[in-house]
N, C-alpha and C. Protein backbone atom coordinates (compact mmCIF):
# COMPACT_ATOMS: atom_id res chain seq x y z
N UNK A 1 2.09 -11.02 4.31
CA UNK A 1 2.46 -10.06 5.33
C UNK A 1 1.50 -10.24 6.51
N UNK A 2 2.30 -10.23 8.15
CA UNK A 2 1.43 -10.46 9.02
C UNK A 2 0.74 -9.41 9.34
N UNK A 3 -0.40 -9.20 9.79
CA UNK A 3 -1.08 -8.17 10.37
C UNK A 3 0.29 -7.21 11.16
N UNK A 4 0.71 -7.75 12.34
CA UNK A 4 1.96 -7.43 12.95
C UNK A 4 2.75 -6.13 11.79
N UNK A 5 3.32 -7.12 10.93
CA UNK A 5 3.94 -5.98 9.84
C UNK A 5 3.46 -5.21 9.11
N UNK A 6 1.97 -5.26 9.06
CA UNK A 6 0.98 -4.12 8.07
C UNK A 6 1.29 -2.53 9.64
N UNK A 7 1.16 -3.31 10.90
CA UNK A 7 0.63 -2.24 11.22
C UNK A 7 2.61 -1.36 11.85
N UNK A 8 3.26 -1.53 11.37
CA UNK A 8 4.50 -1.01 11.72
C UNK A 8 5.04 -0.47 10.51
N UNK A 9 4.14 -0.49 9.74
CA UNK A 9 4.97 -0.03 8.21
C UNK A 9 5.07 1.72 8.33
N UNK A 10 5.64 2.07 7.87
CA UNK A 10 6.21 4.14 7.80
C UNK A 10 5.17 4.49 7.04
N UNK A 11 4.75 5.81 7.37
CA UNK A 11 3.64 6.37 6.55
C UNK A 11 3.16 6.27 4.97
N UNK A 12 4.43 6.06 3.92
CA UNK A 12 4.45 5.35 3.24
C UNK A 12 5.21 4.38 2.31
N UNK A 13 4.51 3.22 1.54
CA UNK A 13 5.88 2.33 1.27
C UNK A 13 5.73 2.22 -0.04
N UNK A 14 6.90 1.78 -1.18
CA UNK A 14 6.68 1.46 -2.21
C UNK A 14 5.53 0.73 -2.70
N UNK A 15 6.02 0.60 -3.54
CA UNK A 15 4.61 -0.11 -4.74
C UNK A 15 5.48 -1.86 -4.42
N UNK A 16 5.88 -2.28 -4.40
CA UNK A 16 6.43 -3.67 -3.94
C UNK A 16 5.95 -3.98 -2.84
N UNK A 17 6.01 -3.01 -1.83
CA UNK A 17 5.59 -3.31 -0.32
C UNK A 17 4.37 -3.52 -0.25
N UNK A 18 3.39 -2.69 -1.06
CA UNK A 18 1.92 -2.64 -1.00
C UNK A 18 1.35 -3.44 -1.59
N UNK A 19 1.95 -4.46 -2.67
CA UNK A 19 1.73 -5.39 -3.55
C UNK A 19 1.90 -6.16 -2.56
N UNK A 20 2.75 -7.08 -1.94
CA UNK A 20 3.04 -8.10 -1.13
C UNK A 20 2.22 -7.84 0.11
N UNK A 21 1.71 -6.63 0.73
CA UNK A 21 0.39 -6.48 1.97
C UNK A 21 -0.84 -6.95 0.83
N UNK A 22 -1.20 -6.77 -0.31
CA UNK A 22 -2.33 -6.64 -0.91
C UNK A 22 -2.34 -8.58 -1.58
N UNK A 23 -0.88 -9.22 -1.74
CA UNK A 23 -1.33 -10.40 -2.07
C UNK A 23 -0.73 -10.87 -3.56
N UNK A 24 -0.30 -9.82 -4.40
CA UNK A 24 -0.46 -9.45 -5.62
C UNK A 24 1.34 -9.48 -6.56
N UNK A 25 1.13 -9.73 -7.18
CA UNK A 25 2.98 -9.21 -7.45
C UNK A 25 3.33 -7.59 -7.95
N UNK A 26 4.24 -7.43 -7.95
CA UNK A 26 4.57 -5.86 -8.35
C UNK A 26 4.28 -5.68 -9.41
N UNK A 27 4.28 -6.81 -10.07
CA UNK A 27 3.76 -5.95 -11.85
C UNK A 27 2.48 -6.22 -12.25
N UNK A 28 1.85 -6.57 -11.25
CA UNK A 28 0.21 -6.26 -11.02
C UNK A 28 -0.31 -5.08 -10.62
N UNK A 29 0.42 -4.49 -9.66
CA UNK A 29 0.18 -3.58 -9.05
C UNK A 29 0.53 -2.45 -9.61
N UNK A 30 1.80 -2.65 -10.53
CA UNK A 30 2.01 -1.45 -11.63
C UNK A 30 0.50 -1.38 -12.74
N UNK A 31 0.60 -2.66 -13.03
CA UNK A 31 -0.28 -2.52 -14.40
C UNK A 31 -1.19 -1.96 -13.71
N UNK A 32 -2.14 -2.14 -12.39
CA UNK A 32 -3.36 -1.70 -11.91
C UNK A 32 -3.25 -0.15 -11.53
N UNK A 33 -2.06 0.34 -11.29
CA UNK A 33 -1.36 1.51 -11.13
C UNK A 33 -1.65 2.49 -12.63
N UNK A 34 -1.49 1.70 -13.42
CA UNK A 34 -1.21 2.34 -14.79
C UNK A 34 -2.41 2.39 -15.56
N UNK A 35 -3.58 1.91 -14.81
CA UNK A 35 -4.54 1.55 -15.80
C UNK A 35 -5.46 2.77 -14.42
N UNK A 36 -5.33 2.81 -13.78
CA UNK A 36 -6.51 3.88 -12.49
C UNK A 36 -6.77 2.58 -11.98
N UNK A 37 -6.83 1.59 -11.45
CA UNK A 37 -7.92 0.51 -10.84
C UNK A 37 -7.07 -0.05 -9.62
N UNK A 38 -5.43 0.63 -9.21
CA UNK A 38 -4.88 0.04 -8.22
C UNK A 38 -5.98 0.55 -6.87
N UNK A 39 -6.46 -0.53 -5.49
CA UNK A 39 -6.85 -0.04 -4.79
C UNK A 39 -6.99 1.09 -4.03
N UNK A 40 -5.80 1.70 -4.01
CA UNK A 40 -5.05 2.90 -2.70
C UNK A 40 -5.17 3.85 -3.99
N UNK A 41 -5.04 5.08 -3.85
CA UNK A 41 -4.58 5.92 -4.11
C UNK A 41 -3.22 6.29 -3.99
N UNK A 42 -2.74 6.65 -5.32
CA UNK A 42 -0.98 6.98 -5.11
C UNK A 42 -0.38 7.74 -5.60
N UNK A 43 0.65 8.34 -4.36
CA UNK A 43 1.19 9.45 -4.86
C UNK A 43 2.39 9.36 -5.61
N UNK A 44 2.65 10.31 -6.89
CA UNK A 44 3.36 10.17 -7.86
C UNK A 44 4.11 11.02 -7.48
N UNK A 45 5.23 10.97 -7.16
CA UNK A 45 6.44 12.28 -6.85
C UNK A 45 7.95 11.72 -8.40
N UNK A 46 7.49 12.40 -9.00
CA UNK A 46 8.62 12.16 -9.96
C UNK A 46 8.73 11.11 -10.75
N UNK A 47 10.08 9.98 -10.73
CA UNK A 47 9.48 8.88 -10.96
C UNK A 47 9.34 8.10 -9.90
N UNK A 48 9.05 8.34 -9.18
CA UNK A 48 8.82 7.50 -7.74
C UNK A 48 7.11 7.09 -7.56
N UNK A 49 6.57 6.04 -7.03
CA UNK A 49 5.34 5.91 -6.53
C UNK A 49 5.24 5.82 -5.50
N UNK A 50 4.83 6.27 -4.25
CA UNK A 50 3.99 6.11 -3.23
C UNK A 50 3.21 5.37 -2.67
N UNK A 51 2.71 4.72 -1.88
CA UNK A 51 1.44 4.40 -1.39
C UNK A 51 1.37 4.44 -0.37
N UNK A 52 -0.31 5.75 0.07
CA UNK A 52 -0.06 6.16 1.68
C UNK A 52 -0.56 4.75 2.47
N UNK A 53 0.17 4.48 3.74
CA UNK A 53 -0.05 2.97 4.54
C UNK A 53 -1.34 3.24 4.96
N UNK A 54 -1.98 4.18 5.32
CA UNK A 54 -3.63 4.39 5.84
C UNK A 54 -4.36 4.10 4.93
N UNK A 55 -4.21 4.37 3.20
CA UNK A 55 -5.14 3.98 2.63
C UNK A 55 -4.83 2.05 2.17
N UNK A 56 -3.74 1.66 1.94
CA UNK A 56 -3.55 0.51 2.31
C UNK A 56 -3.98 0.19 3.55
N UNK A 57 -4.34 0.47 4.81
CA UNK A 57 -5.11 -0.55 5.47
C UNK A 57 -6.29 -0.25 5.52
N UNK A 58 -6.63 1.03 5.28
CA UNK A 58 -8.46 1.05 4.38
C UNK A 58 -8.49 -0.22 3.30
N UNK A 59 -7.91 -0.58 2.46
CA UNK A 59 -8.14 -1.42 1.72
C UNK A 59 -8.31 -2.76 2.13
N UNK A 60 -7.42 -3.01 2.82
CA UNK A 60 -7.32 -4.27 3.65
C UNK A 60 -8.42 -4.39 5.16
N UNK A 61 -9.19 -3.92 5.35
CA UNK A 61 -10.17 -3.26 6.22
C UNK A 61 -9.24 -3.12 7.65
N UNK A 62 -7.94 -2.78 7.74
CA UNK A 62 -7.21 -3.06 8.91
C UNK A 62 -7.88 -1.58 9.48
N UNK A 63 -8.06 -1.86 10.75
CA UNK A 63 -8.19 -0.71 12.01
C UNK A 63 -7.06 -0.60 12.86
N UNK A 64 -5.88 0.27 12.82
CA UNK A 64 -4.71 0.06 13.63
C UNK A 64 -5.21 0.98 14.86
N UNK A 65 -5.37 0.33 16.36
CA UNK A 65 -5.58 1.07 17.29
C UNK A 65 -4.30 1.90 17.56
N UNK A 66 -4.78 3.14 18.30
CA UNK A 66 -3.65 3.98 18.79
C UNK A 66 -2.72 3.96 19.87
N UNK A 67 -1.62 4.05 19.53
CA UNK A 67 -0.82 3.72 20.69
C UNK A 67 -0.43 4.71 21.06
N UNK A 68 -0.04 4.73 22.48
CA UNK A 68 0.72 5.51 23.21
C UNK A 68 2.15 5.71 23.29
């Protein structure tokens, strides 16, 4: 994923999306999900996972400047 597309992503994206910004495949990111050790913090709404895009680019050390 290009920088470009890290920084246009919606507040937050699946667990696939955050796997492929992070490098990783999805069932890495589950297992790391499932075990506490995925990077981000994530929100669990049901059976759905989360991952907020701010703490994905904390992880990735991205600084998205502010736009107007």
């Amino acid at each position: 994923m290009t920088l470009e597309e890290l920084l246009e992503l919606p507040p937050t994206v699946n667990v696939v999306t955050a796997a492929r910004a992070l490098g990783i495949s999805a069932h890495k990111a589950y297992e790391l999900i499932r075990t506490g050790t995925f990077p981000v913090k994530v929100l669990s709404l049901g059976q759905t996972v989360k991952v907020p895009t701010a703490g994905l680019w904390a992880a990735l050390g991205v600084q998205p400047s502010l736009r107007e």
